[in-house]
N, C-alpha and C. Protein backbone atom coordinates (compact mmCIF):
# COMPACT_ATOMS: atom_id res chain seq x y z
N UNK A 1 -20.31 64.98 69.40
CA UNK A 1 -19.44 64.23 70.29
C UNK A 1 -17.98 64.69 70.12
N UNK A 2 -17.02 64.54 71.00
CA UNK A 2 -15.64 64.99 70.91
C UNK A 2 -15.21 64.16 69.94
N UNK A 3 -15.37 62.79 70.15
CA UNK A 3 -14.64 61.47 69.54
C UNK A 3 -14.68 62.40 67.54
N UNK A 4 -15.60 63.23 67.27
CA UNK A 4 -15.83 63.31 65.94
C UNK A 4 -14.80 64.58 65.49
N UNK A 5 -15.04 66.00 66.68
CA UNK A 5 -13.89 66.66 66.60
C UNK A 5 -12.76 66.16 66.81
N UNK A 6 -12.31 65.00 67.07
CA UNK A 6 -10.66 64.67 67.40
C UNK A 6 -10.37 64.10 65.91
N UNK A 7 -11.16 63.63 65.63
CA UNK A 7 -11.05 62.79 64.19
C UNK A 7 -10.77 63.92 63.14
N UNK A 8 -11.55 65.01 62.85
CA UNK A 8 -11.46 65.76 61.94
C UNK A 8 -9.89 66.73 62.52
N UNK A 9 -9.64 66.50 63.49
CA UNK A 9 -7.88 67.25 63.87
C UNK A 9 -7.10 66.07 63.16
N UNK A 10 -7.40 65.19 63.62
CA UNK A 10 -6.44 64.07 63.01
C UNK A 10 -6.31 64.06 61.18
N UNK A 11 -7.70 64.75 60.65
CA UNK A 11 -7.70 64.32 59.32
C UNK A 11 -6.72 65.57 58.51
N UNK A 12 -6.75 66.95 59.17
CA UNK A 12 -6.20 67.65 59.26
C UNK A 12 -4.46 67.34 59.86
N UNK A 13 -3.93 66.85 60.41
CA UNK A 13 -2.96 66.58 60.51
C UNK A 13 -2.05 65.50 59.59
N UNK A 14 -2.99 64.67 59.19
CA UNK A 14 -2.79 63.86 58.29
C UNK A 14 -2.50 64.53 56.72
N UNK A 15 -3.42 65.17 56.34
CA UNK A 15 -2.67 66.28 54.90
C UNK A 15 -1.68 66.70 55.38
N UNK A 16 -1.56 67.31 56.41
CA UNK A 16 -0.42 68.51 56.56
C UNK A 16 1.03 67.61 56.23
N UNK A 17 0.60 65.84 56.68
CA UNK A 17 1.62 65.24 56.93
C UNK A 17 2.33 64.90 55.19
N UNK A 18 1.05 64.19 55.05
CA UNK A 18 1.06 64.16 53.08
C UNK A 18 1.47 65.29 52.64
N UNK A 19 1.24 66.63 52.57
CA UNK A 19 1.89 67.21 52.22
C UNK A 19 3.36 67.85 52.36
N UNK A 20 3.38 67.31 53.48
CA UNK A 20 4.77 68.01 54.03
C UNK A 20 5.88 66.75 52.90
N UNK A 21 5.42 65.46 53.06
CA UNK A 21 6.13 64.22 52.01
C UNK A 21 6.58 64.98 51.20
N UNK A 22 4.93 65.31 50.55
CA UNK A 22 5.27 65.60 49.11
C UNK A 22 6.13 66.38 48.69
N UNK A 23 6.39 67.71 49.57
CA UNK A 23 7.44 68.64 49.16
C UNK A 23 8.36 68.24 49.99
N UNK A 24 9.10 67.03 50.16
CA UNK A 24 10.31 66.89 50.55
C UNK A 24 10.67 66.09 49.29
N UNK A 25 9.91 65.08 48.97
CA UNK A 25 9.88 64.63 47.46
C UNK A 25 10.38 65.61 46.44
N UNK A 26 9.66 66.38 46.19
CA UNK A 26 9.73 67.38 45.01
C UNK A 26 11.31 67.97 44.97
N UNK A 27 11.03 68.51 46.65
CA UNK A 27 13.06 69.03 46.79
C UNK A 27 13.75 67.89 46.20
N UNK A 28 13.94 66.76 46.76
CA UNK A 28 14.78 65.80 46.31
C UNK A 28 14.90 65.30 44.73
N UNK A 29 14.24 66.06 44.10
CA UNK A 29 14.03 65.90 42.50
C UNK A 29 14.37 67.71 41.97
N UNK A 30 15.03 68.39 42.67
CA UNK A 30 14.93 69.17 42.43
C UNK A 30 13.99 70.33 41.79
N UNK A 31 12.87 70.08 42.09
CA UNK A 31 11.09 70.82 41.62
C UNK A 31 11.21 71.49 42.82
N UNK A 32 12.05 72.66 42.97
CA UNK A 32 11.84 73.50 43.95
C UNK A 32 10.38 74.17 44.13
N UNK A 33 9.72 74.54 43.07
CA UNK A 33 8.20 75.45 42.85
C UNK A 33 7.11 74.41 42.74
N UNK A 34 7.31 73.45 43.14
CA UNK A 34 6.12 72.28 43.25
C UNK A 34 6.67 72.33 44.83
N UNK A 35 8.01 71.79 45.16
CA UNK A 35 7.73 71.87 46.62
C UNK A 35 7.28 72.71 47.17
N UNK A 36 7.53 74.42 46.95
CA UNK A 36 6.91 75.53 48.08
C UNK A 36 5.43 75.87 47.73
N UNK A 37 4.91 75.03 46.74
CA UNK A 37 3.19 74.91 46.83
C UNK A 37 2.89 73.90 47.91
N UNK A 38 3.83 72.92 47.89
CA UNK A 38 3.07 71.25 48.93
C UNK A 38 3.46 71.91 50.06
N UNK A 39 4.65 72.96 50.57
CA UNK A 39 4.51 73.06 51.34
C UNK A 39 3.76 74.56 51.87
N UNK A 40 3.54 75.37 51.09
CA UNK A 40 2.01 76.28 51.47
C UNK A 40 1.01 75.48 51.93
N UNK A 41 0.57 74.17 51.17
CA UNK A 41 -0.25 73.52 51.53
C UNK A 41 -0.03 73.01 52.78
N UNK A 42 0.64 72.71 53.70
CA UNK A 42 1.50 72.03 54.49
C UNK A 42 0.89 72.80 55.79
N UNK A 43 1.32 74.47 55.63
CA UNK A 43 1.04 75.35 56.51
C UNK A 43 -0.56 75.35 56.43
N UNK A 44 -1.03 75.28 55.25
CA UNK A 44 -2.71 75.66 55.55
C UNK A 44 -2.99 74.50 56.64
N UNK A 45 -2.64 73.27 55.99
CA UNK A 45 -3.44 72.21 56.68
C UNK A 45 -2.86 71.98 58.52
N UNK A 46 -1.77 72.67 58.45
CA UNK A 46 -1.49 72.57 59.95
C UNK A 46 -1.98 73.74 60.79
N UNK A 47 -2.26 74.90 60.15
CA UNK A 47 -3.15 75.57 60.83
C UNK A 47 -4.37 75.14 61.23
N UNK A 48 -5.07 74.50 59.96
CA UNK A 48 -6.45 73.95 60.64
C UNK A 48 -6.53 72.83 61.03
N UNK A 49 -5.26 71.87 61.07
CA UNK A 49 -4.89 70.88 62.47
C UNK A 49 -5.05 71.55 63.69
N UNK A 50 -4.72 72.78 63.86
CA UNK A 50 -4.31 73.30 65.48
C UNK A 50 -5.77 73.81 66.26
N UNK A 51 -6.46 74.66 64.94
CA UNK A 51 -7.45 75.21 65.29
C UNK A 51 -8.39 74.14 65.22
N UNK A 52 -8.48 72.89 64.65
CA UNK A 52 -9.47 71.60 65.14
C UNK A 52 -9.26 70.91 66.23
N UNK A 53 -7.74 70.71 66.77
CA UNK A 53 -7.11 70.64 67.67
C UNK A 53 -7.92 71.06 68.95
N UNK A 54 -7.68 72.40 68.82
CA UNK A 54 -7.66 73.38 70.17
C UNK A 54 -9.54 73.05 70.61
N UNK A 55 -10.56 73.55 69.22
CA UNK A 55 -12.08 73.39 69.23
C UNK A 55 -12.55 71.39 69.43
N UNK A 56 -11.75 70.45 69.45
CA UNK A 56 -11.79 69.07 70.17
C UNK A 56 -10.98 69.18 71.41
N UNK A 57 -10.28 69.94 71.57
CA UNK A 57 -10.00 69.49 73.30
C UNK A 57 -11.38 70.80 73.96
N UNK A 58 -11.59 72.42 73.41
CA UNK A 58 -12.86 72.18 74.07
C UNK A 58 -13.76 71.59 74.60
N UNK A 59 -14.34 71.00 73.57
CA UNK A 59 -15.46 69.86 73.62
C UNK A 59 -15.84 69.05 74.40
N UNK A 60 -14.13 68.64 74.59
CA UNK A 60 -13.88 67.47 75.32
C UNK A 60 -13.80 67.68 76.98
N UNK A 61 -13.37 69.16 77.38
CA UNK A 61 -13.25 69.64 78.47
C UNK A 61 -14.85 69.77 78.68
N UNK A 62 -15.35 70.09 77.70
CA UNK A 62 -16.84 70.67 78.11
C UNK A 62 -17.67 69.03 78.07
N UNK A 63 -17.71 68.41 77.49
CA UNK A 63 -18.43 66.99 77.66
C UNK A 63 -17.80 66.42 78.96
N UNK A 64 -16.34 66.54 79.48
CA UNK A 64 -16.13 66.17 80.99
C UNK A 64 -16.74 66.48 82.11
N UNK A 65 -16.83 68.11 81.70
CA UNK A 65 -16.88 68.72 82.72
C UNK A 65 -19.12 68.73 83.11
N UNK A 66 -19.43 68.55 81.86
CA UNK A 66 -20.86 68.13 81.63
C UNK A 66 -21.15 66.87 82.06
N UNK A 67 -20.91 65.79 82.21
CA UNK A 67 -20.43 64.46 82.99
C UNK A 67 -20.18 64.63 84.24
N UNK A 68 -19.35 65.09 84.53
CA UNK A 68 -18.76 64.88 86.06
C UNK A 68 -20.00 65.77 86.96
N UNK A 69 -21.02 66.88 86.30
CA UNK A 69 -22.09 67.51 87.04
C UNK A 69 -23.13 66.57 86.95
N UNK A 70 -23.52 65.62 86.18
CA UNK A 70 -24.59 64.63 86.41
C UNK A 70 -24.68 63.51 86.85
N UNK A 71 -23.61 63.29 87.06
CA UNK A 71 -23.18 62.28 88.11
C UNK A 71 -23.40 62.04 89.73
């Protein structure tokens, strides 16, 4: 179902978000080399936000467009 790919973009966006905190945290304590790990992490997890992203709005085009022919 789409509803399950949108969820796993969201869960993915959600680290990226936690992580992005965390290394604004770390800067503000001056832990420069803890922040540019949270935020490596930051980039991984928003890459595979985009690319879960992009493979749930597929889905979702394709379950519409699969709908609107059996109708």
């Amino acid at each position: 179902m789409p509803k399950e790919s949108h969820q796993r973009a969201a869960e993915f966006h959600d680290l990226a978000a936690h992580a992005h905190r965390a290394a604004a945290a770390h800067l503000d304590k001056g832990d420069h080399q803890t922040a540019h790990e949270h935020s490596k992490q930051a980039l991984e997890h928003s890459a595979k936000a985009h690319q879960a992203s992009q493979e749930a709005f597929q889905k979702s085009a394709a379950f519409a467009q699969a709908k609107g022919t059996t109708n």
